[in-house]
Protein backbone atom coordinates (compact mmCIF):
# COMPACT_ATOMS: atom_id res chain seq x y z
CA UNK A 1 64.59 141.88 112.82
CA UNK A 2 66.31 138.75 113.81
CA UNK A 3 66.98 137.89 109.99
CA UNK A 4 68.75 141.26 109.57
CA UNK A 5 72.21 140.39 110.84
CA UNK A 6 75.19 142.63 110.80
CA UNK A 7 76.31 139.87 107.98
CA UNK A 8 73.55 140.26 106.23
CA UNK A 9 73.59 143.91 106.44
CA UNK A 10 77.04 144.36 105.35
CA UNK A 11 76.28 142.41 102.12
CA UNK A 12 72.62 144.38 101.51
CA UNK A 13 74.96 147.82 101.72
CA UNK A 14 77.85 146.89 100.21
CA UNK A 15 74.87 145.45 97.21
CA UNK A 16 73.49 148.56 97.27
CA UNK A 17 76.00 150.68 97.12
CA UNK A 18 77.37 148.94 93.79
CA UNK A 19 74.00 149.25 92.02
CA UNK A 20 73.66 152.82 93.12
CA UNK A 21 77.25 153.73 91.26
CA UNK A 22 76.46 151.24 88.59
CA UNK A 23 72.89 153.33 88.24
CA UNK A 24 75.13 156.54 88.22
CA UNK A 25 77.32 154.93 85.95
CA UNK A 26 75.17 153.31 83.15
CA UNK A 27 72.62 156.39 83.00
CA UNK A 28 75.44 158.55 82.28
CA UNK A 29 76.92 156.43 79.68
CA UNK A 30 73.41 156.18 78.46
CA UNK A 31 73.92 152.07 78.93
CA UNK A 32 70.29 151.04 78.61
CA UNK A 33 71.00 147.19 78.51
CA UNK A 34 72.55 147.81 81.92
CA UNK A 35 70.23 150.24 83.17
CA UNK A 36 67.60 147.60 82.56
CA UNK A 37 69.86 144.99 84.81
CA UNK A 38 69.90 147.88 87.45
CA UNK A 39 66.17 147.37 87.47
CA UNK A 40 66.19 143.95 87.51
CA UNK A 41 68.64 143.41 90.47
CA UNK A 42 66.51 146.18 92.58
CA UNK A 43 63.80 144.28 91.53
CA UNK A 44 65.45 140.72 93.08
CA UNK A 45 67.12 142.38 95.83
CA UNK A 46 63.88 143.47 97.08
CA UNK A 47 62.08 140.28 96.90
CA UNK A 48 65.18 139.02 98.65
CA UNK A 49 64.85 141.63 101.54
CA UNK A 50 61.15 140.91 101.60
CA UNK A 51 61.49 136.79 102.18
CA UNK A 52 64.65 136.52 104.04
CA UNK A 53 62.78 135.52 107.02
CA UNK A 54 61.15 132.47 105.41
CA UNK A 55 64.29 131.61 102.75
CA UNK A 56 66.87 132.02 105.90
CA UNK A 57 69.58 131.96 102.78
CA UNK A 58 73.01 131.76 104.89
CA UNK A 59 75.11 135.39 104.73
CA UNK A 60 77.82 133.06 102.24
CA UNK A 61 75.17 132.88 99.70
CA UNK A 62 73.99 136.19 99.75
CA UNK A 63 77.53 137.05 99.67
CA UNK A 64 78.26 135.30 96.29
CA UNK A 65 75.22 136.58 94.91
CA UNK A 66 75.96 140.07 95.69
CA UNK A 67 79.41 139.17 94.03
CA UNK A 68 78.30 137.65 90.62
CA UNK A 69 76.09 141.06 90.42
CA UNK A 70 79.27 143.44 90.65
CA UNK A 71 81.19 141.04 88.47
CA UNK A 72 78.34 141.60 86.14
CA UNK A 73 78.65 145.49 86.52
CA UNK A 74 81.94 145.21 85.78
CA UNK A 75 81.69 143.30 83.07
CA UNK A 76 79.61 145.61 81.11
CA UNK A 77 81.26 148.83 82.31
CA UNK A 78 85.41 148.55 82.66
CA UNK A 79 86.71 149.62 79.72
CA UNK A 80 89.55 146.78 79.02
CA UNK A 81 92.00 146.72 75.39
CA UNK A 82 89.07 149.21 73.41
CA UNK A 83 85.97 146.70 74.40
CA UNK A 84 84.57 145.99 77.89
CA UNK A 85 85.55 143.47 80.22
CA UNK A 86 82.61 141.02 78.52
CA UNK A 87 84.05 140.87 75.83
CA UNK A 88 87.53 140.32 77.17
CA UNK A 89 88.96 136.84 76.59
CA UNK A 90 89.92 135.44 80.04
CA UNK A 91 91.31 131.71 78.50
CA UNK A 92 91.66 131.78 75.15
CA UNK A 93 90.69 127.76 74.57
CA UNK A 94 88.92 128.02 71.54
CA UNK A 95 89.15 131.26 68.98
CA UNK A 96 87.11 130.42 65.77
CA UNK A 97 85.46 133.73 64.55
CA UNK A 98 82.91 134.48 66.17
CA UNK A 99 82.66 131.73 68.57
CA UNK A 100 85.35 132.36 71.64
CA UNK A 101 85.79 130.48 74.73
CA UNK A 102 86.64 131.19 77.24
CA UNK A 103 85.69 134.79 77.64
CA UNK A 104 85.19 136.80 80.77
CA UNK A 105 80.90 137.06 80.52
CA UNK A 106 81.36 133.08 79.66
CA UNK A 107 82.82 132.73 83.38
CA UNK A 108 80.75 135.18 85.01
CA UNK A 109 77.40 133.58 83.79
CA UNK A 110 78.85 129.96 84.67
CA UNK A 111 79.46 131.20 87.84
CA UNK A 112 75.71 132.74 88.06
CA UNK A 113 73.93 129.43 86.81
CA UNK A 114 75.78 127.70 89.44
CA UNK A 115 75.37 129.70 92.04
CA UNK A 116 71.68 130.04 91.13
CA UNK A 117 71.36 126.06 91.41
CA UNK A 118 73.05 126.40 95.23
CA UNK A 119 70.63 128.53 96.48
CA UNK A 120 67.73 126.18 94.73
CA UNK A 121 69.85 123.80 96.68
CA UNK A 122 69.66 125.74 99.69
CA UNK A 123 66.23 126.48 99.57
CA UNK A 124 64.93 122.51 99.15
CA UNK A 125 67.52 121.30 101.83
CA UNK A 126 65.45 122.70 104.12
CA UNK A 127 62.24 122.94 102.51
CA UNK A 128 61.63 119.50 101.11
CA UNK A 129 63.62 115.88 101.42
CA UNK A 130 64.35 115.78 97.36
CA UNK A 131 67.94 116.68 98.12
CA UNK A 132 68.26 113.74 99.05
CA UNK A 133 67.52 112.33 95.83
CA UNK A 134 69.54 114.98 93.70
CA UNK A 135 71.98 112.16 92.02
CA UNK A 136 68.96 110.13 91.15
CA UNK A 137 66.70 113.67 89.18
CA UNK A 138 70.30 114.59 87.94
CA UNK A 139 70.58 111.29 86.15
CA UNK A 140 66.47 111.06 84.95
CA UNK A 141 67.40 114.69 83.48
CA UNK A 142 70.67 113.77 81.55
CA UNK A 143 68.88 110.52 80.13
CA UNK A 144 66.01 112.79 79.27
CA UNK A 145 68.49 115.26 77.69
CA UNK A 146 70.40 112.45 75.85
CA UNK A 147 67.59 110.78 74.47
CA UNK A 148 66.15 114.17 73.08
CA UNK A 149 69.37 114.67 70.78
């Protein structure tokens, strides 16, 4: 039980408590896309829950994870100018047709991939010594990348 702090807590109710309006939400509105993220988070919440001992992912992380999951919710479920807040162009950069940037699901999934590669991060700071290496595998990867093109 010493993995469940109050922090830690806070965020798993406050998580919770989103998905369980977001369930209430989507089913009514018959949203199946979202009904199937509903699953999904459960489904990564749980495994959270279930490994927090051995991940020991810090209550900031678990914080912005919970957040990029109700920015998602809200995303596919505020109504915003006859569309939903996806679609909804937060900078408008580049407008060519069908190709927009910088939209509102374009931040919110930048934000996710990034905060995805913090807890990876995270997780082999204290697992492994390749952080230590990261500049060195970030720069094998973008010559990989750039000879492939």
């Amino acid at each position: 039980m010493k993995n469940y702090t109050p922090g830690r807590i806070a965020v798993l109710v406050a998580t919770l408590a989103y998905i369980g309006v977001g369930a209430l939400y989507f089913t009514r509105e018959g949203n199946g896309e979202f009904i199937w993220y509903i699953a999904t988070m459960l489904v990564i919440l749980a495994l959270v829950v279930l490994t927090i001992g051995k991940s020991s992912l810090p209550t900031w992380l678990l914080s912005l994870r919970s957040l990029w999951g109700l920015l998602h919710f809200l995303g596919g479920g505020l109504a915003v100018g006859g569309g939903v807040l996806y679609s909804y162009v937060a900078f408008p950069i580049w407008l060519d047709g069908d190709f927009t940037v910088l939209r509102y699901d374009q931040v919110v999934h930048f934000y996710g991939f990034g905060l995805v590669a913090l807890v990876i991060y995270d997780l082999l700071r204290r697992s492994t010594t390749l952080h230590n290496n990261w500049m060195g595998a970030l720069g094998f990867f973008l010559r990989q990348w750039a000879s492939a093109r």
